[in-house]
Protein backbone atom coordinates (compact mmCIF):
# COMPACT_ATOMS: atom_id res chain seq x y z
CA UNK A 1 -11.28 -10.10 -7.34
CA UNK A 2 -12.36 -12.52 -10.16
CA UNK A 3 -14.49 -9.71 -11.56
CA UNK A 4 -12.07 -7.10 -11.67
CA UNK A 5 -9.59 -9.72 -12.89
CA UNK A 6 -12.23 -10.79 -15.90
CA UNK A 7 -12.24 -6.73 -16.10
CA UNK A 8 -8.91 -6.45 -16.52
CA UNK A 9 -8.84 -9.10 -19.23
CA UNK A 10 -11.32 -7.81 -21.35
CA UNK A 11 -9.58 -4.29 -21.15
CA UNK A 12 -6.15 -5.83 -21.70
CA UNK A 13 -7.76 -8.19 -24.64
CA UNK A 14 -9.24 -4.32 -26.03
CA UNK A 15 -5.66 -2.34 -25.51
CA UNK A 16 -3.31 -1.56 -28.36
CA UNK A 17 -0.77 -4.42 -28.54
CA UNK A 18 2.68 -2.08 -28.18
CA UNK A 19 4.28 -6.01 -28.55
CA UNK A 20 7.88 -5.74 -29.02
CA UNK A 21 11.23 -6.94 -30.82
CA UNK A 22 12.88 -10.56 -29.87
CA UNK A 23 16.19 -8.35 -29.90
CA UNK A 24 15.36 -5.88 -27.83
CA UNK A 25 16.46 -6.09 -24.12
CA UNK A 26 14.94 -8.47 -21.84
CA UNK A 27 12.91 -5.83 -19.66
CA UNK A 28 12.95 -7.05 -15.96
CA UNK A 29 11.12 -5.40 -13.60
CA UNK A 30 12.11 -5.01 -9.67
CA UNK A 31 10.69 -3.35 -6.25
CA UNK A 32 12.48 -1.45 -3.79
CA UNK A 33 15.84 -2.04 -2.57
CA UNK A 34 16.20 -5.29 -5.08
CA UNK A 35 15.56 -3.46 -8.32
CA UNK A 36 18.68 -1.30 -7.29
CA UNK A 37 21.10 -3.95 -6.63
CA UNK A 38 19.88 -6.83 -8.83
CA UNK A 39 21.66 -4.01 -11.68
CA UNK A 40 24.79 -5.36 -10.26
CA UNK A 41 24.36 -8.69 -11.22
CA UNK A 42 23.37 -7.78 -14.87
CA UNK A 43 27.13 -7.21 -16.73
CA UNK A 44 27.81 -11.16 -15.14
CA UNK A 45 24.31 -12.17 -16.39
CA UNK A 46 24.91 -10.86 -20.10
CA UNK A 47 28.60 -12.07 -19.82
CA UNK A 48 27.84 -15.25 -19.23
CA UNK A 49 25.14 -15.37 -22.32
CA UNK A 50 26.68 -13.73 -24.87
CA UNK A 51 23.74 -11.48 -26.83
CA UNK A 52 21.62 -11.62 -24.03
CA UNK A 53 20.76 -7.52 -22.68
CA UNK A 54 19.05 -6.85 -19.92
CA UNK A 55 17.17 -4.25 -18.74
CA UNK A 56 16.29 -3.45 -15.11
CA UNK A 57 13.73 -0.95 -14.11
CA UNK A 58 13.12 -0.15 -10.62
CA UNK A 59 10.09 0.18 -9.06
CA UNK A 60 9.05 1.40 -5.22
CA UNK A 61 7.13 -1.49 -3.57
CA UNK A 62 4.33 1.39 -2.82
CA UNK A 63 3.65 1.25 -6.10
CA UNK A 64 4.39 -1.92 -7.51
CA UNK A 65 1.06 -3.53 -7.40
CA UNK A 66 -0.83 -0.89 -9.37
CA UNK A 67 1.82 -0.71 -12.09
CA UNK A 68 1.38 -4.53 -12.54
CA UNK A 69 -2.24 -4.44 -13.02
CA UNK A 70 -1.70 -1.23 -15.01
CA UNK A 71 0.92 -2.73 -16.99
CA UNK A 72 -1.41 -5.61 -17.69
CA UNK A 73 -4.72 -3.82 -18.77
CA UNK A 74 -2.07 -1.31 -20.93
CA UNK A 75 0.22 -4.16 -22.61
CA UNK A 76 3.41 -3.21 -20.95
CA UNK A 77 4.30 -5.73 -19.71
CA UNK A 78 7.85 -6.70 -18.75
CA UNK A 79 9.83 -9.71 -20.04
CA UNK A 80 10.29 -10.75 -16.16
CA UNK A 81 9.95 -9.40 -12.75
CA UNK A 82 10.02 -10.19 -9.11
CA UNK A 83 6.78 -10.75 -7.61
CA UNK A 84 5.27 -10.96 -3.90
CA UNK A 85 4.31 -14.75 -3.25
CA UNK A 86 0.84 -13.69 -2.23
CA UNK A 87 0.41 -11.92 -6.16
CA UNK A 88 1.07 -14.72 -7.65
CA UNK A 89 -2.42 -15.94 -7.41
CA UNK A 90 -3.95 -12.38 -8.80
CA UNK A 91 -1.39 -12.73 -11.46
CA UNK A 92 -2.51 -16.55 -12.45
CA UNK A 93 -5.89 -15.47 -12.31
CA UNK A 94 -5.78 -12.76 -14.98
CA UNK A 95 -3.83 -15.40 -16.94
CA UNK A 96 -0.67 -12.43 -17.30
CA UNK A 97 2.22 -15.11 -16.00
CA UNK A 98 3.48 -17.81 -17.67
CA UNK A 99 3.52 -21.91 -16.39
CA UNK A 100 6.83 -22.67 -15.73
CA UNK A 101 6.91 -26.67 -14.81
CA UNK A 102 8.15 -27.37 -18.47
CA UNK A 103 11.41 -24.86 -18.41
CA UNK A 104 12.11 -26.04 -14.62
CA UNK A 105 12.00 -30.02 -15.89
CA UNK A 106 13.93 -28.83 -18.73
CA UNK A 107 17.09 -26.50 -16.24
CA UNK A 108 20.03 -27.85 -15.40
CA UNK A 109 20.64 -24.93 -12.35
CA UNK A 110 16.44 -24.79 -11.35
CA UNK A 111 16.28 -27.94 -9.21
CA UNK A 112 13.09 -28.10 -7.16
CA UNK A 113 14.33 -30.07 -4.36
CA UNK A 114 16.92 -27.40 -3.40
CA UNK A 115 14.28 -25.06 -2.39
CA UNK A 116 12.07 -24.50 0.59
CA UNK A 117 9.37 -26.65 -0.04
CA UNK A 118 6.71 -24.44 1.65
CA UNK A 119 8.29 -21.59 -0.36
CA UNK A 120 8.10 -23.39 -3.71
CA UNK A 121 4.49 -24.58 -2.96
CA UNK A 122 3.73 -20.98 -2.89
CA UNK A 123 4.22 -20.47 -6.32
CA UNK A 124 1.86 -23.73 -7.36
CA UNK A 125 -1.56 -22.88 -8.08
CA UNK A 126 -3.62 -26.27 -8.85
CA UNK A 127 -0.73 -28.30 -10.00
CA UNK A 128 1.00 -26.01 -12.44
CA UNK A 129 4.24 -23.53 -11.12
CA UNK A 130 4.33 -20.15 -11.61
CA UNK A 131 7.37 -18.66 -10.31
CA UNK A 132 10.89 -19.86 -9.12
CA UNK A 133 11.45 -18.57 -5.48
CA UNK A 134 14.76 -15.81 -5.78
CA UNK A 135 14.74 -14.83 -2.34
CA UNK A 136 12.82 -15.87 1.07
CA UNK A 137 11.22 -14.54 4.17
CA UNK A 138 9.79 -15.60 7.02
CA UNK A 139 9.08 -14.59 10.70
CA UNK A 140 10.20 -15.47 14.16
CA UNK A 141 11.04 -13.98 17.35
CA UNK A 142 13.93 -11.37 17.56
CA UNK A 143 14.81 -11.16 21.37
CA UNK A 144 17.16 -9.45 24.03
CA UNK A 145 18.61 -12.65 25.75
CA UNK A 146 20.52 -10.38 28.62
CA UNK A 147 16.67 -9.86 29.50
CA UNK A 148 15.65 -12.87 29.19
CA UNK A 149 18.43 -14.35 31.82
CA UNK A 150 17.82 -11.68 34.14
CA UNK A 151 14.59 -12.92 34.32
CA UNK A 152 15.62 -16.06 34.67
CA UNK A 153 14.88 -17.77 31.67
CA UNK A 154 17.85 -19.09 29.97
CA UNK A 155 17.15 -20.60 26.94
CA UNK A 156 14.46 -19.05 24.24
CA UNK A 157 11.31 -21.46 25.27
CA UNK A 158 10.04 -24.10 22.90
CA UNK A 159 5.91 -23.70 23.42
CA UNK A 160 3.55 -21.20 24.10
CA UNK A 161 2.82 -21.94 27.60
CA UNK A 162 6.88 -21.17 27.60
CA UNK A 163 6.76 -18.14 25.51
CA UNK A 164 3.56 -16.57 27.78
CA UNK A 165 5.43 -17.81 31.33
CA UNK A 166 8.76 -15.68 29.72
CA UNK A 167 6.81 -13.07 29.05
CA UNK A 168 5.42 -12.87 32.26
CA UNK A 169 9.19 -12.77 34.16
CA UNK A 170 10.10 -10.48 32.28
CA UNK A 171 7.69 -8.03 33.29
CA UNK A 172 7.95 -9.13 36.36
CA UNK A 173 11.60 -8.42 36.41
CA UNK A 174 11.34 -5.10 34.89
CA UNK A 175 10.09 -1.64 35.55
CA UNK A 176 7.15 -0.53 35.26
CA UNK A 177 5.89 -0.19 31.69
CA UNK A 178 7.97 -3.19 30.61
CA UNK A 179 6.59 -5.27 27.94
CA UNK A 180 7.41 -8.95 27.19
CA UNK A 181 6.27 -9.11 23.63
CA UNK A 182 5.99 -6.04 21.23
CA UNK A 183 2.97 -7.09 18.42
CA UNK A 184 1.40 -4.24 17.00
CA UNK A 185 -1.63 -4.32 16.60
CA UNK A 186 -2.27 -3.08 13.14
CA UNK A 187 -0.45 -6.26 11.94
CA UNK A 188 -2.24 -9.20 10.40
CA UNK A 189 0.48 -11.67 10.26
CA UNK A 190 1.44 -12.28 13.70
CA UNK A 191 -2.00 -13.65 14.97
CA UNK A 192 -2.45 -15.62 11.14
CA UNK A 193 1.49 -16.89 11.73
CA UNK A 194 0.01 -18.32 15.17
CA UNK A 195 -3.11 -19.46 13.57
CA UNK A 196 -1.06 -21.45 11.02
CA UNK A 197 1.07 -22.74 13.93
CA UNK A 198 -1.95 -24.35 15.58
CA UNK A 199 -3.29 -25.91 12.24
CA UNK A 200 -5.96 -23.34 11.02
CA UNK A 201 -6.60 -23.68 7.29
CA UNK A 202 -8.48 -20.09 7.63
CA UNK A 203 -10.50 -20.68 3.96
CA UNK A 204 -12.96 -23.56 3.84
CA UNK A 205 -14.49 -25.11 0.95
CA UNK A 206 -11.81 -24.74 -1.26
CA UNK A 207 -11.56 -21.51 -0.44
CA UNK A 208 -15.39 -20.16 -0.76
CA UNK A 209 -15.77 -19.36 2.92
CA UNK A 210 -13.97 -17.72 5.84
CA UNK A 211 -12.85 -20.14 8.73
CA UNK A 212 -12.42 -17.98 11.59
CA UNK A 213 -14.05 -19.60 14.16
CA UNK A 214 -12.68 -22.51 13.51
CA UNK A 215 -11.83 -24.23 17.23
CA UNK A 216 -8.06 -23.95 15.39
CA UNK A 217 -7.90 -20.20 14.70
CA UNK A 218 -9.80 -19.44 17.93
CA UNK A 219 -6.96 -20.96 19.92
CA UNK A 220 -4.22 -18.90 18.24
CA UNK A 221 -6.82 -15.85 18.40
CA UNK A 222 -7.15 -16.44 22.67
CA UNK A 223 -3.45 -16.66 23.14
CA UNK A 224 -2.72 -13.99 20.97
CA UNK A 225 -5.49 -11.79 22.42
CA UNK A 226 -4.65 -13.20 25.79
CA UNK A 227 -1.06 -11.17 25.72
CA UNK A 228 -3.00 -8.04 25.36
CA UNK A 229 -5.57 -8.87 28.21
CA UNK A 230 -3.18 -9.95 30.57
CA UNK A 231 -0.53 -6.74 30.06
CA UNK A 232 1.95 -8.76 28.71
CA UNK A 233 1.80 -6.80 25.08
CA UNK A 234 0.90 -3.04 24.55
CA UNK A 235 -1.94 -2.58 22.46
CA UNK A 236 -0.28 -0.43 20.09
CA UNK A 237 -0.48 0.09 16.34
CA UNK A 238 2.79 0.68 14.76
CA UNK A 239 1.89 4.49 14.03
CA UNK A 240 2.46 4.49 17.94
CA UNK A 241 5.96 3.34 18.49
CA UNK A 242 7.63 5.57 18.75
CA UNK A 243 11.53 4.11 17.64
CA UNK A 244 11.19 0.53 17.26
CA UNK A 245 14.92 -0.12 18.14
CA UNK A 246 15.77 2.70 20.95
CA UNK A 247 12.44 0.91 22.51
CA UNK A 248 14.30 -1.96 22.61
CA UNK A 249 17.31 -0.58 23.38
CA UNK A 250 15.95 1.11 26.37
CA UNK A 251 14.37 -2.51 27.58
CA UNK A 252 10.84 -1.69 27.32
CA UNK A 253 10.22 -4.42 24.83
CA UNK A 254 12.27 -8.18 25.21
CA UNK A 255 10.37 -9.77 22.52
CA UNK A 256 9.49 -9.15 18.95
CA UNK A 257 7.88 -10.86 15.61
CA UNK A 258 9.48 -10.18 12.56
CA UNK A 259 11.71 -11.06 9.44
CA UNK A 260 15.02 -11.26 7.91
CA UNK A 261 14.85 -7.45 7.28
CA UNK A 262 15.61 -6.81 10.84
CA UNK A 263 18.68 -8.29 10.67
CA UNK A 264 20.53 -5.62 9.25
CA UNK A 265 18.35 -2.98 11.16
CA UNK A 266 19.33 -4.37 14.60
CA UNK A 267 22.75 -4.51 13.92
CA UNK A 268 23.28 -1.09 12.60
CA UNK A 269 20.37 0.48 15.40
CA UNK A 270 20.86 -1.09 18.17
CA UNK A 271 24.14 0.49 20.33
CA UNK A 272 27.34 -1.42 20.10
CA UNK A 273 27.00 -2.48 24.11
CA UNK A 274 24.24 -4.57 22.90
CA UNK A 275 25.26 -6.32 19.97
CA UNK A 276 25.94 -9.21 22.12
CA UNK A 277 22.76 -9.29 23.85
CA UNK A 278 20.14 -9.90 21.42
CA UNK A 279 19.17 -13.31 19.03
CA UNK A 280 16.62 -14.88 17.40
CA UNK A 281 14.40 -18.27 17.88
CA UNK A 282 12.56 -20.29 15.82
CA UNK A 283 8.76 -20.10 16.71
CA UNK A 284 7.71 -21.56 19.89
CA UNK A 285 4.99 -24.09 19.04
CA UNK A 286 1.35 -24.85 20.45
CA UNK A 287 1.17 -26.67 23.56
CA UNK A 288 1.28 -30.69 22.29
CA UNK A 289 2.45 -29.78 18.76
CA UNK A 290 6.28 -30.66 17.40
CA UNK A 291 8.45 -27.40 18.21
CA UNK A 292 9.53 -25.12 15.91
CA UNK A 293 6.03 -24.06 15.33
CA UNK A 294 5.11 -23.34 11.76
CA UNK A 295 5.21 -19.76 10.28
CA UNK A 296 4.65 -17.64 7.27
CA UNK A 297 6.00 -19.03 3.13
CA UNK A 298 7.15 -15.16 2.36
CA UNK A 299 9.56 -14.10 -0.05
CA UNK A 300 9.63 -13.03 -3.49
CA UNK A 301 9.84 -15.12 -6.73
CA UNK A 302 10.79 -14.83 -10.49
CA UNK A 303 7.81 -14.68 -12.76
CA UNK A 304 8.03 -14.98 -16.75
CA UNK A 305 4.95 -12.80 -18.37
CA UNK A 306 2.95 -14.72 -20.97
CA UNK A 307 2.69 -11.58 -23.32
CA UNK A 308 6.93 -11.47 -23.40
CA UNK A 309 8.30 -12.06 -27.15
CA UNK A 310 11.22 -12.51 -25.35
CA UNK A 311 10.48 -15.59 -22.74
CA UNK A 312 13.90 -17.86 -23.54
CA UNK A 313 15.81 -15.24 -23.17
CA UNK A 314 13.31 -14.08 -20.06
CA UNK A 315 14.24 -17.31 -18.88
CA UNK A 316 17.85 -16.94 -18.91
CA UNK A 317 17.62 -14.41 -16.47
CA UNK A 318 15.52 -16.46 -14.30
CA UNK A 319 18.08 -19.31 -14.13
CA UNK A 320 20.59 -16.93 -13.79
CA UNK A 321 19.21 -15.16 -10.63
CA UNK A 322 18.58 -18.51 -9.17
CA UNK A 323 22.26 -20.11 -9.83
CA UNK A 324 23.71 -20.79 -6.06
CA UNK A 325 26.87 -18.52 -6.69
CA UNK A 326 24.76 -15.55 -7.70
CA UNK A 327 21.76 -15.85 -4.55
CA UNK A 328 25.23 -15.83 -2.02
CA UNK A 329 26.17 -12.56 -4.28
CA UNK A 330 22.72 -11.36 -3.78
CA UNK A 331 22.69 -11.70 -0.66
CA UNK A 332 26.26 -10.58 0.28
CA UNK A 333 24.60 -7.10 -1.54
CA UNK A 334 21.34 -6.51 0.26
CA UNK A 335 20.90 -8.99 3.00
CA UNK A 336 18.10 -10.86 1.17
CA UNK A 337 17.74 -14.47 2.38
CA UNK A 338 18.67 -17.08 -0.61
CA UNK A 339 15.62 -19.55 -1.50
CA UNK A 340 18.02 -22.00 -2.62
CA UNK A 341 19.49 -24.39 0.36
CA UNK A 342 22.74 -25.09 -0.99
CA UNK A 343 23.59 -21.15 -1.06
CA UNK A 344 22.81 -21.28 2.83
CA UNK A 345 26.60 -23.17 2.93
CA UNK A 346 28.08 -19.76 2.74
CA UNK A 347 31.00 -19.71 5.43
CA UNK A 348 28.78 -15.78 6.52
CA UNK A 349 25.56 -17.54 6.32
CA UNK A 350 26.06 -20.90 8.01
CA UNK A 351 28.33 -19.29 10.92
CA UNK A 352 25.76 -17.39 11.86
CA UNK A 353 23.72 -18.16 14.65
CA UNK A 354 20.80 -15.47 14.37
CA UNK A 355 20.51 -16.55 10.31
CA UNK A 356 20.87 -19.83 11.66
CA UNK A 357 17.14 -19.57 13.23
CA UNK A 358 15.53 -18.50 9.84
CA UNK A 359 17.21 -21.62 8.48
CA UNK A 360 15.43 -24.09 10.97
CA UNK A 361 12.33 -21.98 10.59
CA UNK A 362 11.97 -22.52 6.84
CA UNK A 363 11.96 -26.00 6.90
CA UNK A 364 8.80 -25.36 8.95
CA UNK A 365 6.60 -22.59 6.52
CA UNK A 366 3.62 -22.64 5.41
CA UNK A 367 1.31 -20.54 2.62
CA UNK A 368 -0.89 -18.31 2.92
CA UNK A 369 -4.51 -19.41 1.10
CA UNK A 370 -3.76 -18.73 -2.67
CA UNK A 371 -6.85 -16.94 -3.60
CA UNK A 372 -6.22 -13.61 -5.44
CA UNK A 373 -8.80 -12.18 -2.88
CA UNK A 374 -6.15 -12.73 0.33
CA UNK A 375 -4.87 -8.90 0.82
CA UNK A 376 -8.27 -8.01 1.13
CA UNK A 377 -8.82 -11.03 3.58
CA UNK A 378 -5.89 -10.53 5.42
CA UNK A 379 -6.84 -6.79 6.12
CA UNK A 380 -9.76 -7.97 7.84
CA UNK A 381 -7.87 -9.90 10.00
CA UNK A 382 -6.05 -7.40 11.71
CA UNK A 383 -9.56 -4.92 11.27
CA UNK A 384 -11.39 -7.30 13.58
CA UNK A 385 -8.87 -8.33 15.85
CA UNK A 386 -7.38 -4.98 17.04
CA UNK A 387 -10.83 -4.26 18.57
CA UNK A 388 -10.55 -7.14 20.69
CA UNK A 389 -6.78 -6.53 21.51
CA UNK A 390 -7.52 -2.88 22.64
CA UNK A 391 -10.77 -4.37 24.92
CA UNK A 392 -13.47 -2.89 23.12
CA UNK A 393 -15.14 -6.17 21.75
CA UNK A 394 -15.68 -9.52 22.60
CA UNK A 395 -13.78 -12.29 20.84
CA UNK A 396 -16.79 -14.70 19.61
CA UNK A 397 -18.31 -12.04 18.29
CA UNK A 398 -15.17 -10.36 16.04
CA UNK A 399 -14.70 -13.80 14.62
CA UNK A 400 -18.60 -13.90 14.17
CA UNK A 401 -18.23 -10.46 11.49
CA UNK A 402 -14.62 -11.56 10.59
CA UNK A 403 -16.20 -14.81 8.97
CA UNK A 404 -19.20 -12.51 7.25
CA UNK A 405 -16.58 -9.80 5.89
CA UNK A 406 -14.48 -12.74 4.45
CA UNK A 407 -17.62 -14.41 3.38
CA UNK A 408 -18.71 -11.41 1.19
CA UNK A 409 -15.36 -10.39 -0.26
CA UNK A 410 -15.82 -14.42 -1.83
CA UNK A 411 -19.13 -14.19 -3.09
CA UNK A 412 -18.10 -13.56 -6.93
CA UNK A 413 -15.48 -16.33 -5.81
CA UNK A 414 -18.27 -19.20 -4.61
CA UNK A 415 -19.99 -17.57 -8.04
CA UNK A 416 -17.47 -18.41 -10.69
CA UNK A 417 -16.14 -21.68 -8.94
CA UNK A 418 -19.68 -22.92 -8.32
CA UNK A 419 -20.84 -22.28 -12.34
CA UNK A 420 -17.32 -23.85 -13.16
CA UNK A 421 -18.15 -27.16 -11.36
CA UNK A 422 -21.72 -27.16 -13.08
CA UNK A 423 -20.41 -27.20 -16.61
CA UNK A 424 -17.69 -29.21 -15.95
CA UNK A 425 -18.55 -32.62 -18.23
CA UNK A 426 -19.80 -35.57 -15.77
């Protein structure tokens, strides 16, 4: 990833500058559903800062990662956009997005310690910020409690050995085909959430090898594979659920991993007889390890591009998107999750008991490794491990080429870090 992003420089540093005017609009760029409704924050934004126009173009999340590299390598840059926590690191490395620690010393609305710390650590790369956090993510367990009781757990258990022995009344409980825990298997972040939970740094060296068989990650890797073994999870991609939500519905799941998204999608999917049968939990934790376990930083952030001719103004928007009053706006929108903890005091927000969980579970997040090479690494994880979920391979040994694959998608890594430290003056 270093050499395409030393690529990408030298074809960016060999494009025709297109530059641009200091009055022109401030060009912000946003994916999916946000890029449509952050355009209803914009006539308060430019109200509020009198010459200040923005604007927004909206961009599918399919495609938002190749227009940012093409962007780059074709100067086109926008003023500002949102960006994926996990790009932040590509984006630092190709030296496109602009340090931010003096501008947040400098805001009176950007205050650090309102944030998420594990969310705001995910936009620090070797000491120096590079985004503000504008909304949050994270995953826990969404769950039908009427099946839970029936099986005679009352209360959403606090460690694995709790989770698994739910699991297992449930299906017990149930017909047959009943699952306890739907996890497909095509998804990397459940068993790297676990992983986290049980203290597995998954990079060693400062991030110039893979760490897979680590006795950390192995332990989240044997429970999580353990589920599968034992019947207590189908071994299904999600190409092979059929209706996410009617499955639940119709009982043949009481358990499932997921975000803040769902929120909305289980109240509007799920039938109006069961609105009052389903919640979510906090992470159960390792056996021996302080409950909530630890999950996923997610989210997106505000970024400020280095090639802008605009960044005050670019930076106006930032502080703007972060204010308190307008994340509770944003969220009142589209549902989003507000990165800043003083817009969680929203009467909506802090009455509610299944937004409740995502609070408690952010004060307990942690980051991905920030190595611009992670989406290729984090493929690999659920390549290797769906073998061994479906019975077709051994653990050791998936863990054995899991390490090797992660190993050689480093190599120009270990390279560039290891000539770095040589010329470095001693």
């Amino acid at each position: 990833m270093r050499a395409l992003a030393a690529g990408l420089v030298l074809a960016a540093a060999t494009a025709c500058s297109r530059g641009g005017d200091r009055s022109d609009p401030v060009r912000l760029w946003a994916f999916g559903r946000e890029g449509e409704v952050v355009r209803e924050l914009v006539p308060e934004m430019e109200r509020r800062h009198p010459g200040l126009k923005v604007e927004v173009q909206q961009i599918p999340w399919t495609a938002a990662h190749e227009k940012l590299l093409t962007g780059f390598v074709g100067r086109e840059m926008p003023d500002v956009a949102q960006m994926g926590n996990t790009w932040i690191p590509e984006m630092a490395a190709l030296d496109a997005i602009e340090p931010l620690d003096a501008r947040v010393a400098a805001s009176t609305s950007v205050r650090p310690d309102d944030y998420y710390q594990g969310i705001w650590e995910t936009n620090v790369l070797d000491g120096v910020l590079y985004g503000v956090p504008w909304y949050v993510d994270t995953r826990l367990v969404f769950y039908r409690s009427d099946l839970l009781a029936a099986a005679g757990v009352p209360e959403f258990p606090k460690s694995w050995s709790g989770w698994r022995a739910a699991m297992e009344a449930v299906k017990r409980s149930g017909r047959v085909g009943r699952y306890g825990l739907l996890l497909p298997t095509n998804e990397w972040a459940q068993p790297v959430t676990l992983a986290v939970a049980a203290g597995a740094e998954l990079l060693s060296d400062g991030g110039r090898h893979g760490a897979f068989r680590a006795p950390e990650f192995r332990r989240a890797a044997e429970f999580f594979i353990g589920l599968y073994r034992d019947g207590l999870a189908p071994p299904l991609a999600n190409s092979q659920v059929a209706n996410l939500y009617q499955q639940m519905a119709a009982g043949e799941f009481a358990m499932y991993v997921t975000g803040p998204w769902n929120l909305g999608e289980f109240r509007r999917r799920l039938p109006a007889s069961l609105q009052g049968s389903w919640a979510t939990a906090p992470l159960p934790a390792p056996d021996g390890m302080p409950w909530p376990g630890v999950s996923l930083a997610g989210g997106s952030s505000l970024v400020v591009f280095r090639s802008s001719p605009r960044k005050d103004a670019a930076w106006k928007v930032v502080e703007f998107l972060s204010e308190p009053a307008t994340q509770k706006r944003f969220w009142a929108l589209c549902g989003d999750l507000p990165a800043r903890r003083s817009a969680w005091d929203e009467p909506a927000l802090a009455g509610d008991a299944r937004t409740a969980s995502f609070r408690l579970q952010l004060e307990h997040v942690r980051a991905t490794p920030k190595v611009p090479e992670w989406e290729q690494i984090a493929a690999k994880v659920w390549e290797r491990l769906e073998p061994v979920a479906r019975g077709a391979k051994g653990l050791d040994a998936s863990l054995a080429s899991l390490d090797a694959d992660v190993d050689a998608i480093l190599e120009k890594r270990r390279w560039l870090l290891d000539r770095k430290s040589a010329e470095a003056p001693r």
